[in-house]
PDB file of N, CA and C in Angstrom:
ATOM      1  N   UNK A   1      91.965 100.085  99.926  1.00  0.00           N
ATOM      2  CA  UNK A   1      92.698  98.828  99.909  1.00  0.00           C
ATOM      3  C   UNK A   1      94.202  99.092  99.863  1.00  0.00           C
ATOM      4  N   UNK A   2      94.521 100.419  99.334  1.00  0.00           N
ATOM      5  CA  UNK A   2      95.801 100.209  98.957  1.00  0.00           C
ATOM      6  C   UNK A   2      96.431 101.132 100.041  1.00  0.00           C
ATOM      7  N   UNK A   3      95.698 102.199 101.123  1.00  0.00           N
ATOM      8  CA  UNK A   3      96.246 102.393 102.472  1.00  0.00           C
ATOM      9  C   UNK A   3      96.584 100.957 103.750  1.00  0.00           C
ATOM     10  N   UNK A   4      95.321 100.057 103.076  1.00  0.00           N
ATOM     11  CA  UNK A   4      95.420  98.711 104.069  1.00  0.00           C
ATOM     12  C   UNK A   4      96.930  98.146 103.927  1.00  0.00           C
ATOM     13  N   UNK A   5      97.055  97.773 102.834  1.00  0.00           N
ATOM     14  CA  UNK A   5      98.119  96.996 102.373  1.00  0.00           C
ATOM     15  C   UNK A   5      99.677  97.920 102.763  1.00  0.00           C
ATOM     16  N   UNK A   6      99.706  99.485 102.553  1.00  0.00           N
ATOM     17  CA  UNK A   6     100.725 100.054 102.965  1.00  0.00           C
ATOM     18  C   UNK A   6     100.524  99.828 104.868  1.00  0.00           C
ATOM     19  N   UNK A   7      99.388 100.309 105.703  1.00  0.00           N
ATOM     20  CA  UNK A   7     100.016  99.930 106.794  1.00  0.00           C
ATOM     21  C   UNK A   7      99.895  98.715 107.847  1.00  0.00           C
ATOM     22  N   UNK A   8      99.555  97.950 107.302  1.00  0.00           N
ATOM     23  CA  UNK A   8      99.429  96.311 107.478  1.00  0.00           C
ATOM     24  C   UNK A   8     101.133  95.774 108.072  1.00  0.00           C
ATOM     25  N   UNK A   9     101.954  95.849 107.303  1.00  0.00           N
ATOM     26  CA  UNK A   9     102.966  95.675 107.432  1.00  0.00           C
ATOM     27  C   UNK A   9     103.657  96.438 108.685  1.00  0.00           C
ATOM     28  N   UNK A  10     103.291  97.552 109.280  1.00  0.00           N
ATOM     29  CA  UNK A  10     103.829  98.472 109.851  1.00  0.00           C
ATOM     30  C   UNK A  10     103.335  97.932 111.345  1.00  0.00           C
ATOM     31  N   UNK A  11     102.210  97.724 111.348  1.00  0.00           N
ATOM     32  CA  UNK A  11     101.305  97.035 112.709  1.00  0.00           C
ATOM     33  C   UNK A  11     101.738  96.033 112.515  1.00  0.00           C
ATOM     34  N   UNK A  12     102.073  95.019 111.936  1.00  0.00           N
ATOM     35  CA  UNK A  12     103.064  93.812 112.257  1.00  0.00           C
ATOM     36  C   UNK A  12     103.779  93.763 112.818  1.00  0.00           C
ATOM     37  N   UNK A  13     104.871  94.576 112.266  1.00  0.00           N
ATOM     38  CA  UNK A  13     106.314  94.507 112.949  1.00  0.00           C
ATOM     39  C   UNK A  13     106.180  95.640 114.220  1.00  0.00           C
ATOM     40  N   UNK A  14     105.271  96.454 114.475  1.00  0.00           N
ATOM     41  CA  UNK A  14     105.368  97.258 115.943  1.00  0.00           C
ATOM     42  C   UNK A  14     105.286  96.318 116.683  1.00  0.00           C
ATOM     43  N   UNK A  15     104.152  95.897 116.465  1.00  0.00           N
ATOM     44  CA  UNK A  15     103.196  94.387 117.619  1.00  0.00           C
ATOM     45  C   UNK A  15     104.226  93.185 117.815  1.00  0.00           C
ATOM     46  N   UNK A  16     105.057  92.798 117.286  1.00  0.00           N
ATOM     47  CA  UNK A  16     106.022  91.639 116.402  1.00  0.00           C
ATOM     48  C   UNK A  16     107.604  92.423 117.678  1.00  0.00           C
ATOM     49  N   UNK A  17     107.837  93.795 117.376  1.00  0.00           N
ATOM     50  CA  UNK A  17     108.561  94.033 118.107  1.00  0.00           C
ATOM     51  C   UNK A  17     108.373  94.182 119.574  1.00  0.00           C
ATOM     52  N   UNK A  18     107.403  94.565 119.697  1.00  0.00           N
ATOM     53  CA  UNK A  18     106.604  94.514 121.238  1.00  0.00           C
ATOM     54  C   UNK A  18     106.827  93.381 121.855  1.00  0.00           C
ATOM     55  N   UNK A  19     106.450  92.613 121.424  1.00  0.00           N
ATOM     56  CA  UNK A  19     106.323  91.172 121.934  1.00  0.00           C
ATOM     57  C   UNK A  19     107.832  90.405 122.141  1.00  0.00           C
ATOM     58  N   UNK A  20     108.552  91.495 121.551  1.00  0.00           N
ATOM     59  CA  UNK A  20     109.711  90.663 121.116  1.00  0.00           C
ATOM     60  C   UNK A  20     110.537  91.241 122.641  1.00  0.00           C
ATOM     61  N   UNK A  21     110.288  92.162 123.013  1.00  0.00           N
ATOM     62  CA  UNK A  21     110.714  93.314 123.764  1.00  0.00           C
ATOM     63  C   UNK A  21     109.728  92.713 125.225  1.00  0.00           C
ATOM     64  N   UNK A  22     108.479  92.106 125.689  1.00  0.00           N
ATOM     65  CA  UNK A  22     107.809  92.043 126.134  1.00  0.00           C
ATOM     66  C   UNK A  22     108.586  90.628 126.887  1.00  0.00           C
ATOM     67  N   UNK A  23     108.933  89.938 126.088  1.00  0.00           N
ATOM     68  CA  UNK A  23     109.885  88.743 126.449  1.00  0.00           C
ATOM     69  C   UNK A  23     111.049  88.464 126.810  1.00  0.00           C
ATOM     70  N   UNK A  24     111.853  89.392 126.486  1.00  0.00           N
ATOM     71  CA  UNK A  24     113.212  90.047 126.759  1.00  0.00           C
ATOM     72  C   UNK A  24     113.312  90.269 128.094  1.00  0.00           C
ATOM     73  N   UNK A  25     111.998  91.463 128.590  1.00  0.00           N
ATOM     74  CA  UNK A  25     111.865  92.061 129.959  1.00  0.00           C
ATOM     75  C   UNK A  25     111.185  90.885 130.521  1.00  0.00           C
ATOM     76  N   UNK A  26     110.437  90.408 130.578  1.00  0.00           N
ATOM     77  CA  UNK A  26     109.965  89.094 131.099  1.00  0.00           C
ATOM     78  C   UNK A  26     110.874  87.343 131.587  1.00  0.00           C
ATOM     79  N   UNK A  27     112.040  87.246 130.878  1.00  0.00           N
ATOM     80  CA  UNK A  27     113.048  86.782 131.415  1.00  0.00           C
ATOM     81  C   UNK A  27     114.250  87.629 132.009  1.00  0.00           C
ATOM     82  N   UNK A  28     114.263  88.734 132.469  1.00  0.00           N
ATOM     83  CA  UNK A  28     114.902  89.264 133.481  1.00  0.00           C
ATOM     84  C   UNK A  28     113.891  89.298 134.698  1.00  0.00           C
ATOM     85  N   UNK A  29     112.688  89.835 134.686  1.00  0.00           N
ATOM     86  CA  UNK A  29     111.799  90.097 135.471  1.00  0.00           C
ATOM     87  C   UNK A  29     110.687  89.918 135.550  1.00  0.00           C
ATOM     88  N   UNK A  30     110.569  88.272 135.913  1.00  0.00           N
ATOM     89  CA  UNK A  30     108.936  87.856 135.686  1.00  0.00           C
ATOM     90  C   UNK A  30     108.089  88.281 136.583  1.00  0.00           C
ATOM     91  N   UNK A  31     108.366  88.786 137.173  1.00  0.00           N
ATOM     92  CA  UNK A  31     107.001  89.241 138.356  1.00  0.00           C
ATOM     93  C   UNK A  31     106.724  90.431 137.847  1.00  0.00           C
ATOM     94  N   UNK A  32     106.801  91.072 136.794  1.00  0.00           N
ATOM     95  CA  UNK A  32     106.254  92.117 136.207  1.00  0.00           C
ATOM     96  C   UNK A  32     104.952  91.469 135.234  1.00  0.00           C
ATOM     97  N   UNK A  33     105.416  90.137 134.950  1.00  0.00           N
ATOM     98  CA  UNK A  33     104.071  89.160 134.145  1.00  0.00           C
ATOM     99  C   UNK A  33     103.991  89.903 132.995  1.00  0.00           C
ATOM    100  N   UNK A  34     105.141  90.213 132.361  1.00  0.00           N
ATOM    101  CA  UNK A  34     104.594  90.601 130.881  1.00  0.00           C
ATOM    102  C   UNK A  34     103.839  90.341 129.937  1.00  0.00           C
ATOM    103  N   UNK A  35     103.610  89.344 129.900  1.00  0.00           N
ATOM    104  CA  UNK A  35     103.223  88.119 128.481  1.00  0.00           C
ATOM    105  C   UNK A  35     102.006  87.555 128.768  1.00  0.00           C
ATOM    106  N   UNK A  36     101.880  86.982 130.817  1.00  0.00           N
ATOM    107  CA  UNK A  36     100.894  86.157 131.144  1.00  0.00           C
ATOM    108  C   UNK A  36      99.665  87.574 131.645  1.00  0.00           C
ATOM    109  N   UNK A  37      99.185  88.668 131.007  1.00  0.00           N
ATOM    110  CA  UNK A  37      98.510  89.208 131.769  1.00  0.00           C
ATOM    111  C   UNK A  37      97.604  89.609 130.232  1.00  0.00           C
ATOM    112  N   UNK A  38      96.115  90.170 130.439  1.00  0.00           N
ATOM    113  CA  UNK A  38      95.342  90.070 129.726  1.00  0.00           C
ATOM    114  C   UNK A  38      95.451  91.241 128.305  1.00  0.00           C
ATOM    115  N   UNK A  39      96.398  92.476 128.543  1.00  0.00           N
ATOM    116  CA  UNK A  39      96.362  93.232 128.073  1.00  0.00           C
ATOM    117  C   UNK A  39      97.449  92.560 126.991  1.00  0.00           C
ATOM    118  N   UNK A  40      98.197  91.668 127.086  1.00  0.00           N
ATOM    119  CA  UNK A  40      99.318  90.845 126.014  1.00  0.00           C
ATOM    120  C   UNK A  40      98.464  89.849 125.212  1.00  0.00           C
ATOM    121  N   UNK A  41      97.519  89.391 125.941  1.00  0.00           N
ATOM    122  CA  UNK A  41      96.796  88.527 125.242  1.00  0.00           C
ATOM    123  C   UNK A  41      96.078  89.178 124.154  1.00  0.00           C
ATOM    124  N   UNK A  42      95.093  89.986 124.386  1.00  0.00           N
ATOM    125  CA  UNK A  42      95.211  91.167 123.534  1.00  0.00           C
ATOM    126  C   UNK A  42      95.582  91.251 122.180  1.00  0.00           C
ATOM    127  N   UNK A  43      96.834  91.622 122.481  1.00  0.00           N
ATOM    128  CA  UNK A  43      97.631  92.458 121.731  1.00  0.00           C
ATOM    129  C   UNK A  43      98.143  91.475 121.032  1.00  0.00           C
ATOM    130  N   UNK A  44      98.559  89.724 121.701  1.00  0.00           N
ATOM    131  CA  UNK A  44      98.827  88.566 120.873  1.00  0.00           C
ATOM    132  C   UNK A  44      97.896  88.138 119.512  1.00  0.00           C
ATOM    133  N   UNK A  45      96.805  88.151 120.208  1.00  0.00           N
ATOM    134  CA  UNK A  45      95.432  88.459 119.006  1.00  0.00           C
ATOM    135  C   UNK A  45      95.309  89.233 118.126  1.00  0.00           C
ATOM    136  N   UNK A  46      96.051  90.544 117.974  1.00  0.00           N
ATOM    137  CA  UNK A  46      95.842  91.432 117.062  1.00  0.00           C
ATOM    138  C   UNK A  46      96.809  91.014 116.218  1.00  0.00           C
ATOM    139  N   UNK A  47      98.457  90.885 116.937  1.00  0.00           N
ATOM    140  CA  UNK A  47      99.337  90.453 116.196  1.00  0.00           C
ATOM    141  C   UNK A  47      98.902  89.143 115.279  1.00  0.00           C
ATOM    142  N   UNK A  48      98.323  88.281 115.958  1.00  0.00           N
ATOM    143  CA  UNK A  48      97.884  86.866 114.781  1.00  0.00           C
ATOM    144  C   UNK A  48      97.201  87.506 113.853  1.00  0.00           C
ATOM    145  N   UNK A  49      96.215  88.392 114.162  1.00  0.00           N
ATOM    146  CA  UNK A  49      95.286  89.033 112.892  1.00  0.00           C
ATOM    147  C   UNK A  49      95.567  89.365 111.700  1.00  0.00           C
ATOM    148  N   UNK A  50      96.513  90.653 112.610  1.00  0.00           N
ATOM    149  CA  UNK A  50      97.385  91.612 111.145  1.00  0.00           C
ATOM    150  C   UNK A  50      98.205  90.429 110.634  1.00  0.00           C
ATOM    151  N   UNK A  51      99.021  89.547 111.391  1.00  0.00           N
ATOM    152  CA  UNK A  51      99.972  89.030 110.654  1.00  0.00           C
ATOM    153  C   UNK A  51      99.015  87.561 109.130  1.00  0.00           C
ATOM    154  N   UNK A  52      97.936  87.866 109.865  1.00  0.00           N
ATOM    155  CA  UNK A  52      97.065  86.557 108.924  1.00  0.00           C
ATOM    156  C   UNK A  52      96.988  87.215 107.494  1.00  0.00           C
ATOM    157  N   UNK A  53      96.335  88.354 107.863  1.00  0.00           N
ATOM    158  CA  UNK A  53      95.346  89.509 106.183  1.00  0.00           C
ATOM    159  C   UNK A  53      96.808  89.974 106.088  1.00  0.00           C
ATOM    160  N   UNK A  54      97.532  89.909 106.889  1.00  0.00           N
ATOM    161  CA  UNK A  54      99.076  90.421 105.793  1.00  0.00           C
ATOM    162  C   UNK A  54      99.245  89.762 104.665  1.00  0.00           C
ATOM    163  N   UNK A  55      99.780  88.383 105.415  1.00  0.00           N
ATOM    164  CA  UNK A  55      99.421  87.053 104.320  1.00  0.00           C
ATOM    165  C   UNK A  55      98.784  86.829 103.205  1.00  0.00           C
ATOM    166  N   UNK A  56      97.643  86.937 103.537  1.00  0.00           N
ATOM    167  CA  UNK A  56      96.529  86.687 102.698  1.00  0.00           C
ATOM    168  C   UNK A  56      96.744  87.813 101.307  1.00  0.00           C
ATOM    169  N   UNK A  57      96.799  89.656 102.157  1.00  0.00           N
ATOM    170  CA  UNK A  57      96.612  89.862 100.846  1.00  0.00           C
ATOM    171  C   UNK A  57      98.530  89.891 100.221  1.00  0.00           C
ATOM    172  N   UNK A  58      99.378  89.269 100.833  1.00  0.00           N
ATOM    173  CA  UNK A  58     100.463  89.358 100.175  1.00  0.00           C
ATOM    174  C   UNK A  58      99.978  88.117  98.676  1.00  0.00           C
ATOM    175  N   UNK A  59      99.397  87.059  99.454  1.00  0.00           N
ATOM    176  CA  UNK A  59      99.157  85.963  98.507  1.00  0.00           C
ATOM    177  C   UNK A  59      98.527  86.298  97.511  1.00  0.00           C
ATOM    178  N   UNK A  60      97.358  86.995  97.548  1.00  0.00           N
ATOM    179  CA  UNK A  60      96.618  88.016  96.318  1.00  0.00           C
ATOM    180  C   UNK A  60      97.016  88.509  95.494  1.00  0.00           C
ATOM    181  N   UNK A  61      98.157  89.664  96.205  1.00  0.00           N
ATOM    182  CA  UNK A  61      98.745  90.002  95.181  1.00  0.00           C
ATOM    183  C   UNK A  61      99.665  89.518  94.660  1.00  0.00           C
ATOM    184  N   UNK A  62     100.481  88.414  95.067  1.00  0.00           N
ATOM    185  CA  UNK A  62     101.180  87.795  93.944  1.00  0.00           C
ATOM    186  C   UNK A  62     100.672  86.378  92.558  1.00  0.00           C
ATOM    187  N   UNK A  63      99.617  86.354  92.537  1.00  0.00           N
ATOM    188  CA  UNK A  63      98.718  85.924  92.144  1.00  0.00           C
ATOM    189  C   UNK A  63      98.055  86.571  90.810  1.00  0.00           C
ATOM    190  N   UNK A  64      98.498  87.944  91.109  1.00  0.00           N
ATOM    191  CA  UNK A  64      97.658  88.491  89.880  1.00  0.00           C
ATOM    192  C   UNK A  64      98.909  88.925  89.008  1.00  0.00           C
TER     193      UNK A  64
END
């Protein structure tokens, strides 16, 4: 639990920067389809994931 919680945070912000970076290049050059192609969708999904149980166990632990 307590490796989860150290790299939880870390896969956030990679995925979080990706995306951030994914959009950047995508309004210079949309015909590269950064964002609209299946492998972003993906990766949008994982980002909602990690960023959910981040949450969650941030809320946990401030709780106790």
């Amino acid at each position: 639990m307590k490796t989860i919680t150290k790299i939880l945070p870390h896969i956030t912000l990679i995925l979080a920067v990706m995306f951030i970076v994914f959009l950047v290049l995508d309004n210079y050059n949309p015909t590269m389809n950064f964002v609209n192609n299946d492998i972003s969708v993906v990766l949008l999904w994982i980002l909602c994931g990690t960023a959910l149980v981040n949450a969650l166990l941030l809320m946990v632990k401030e709780r106790r």
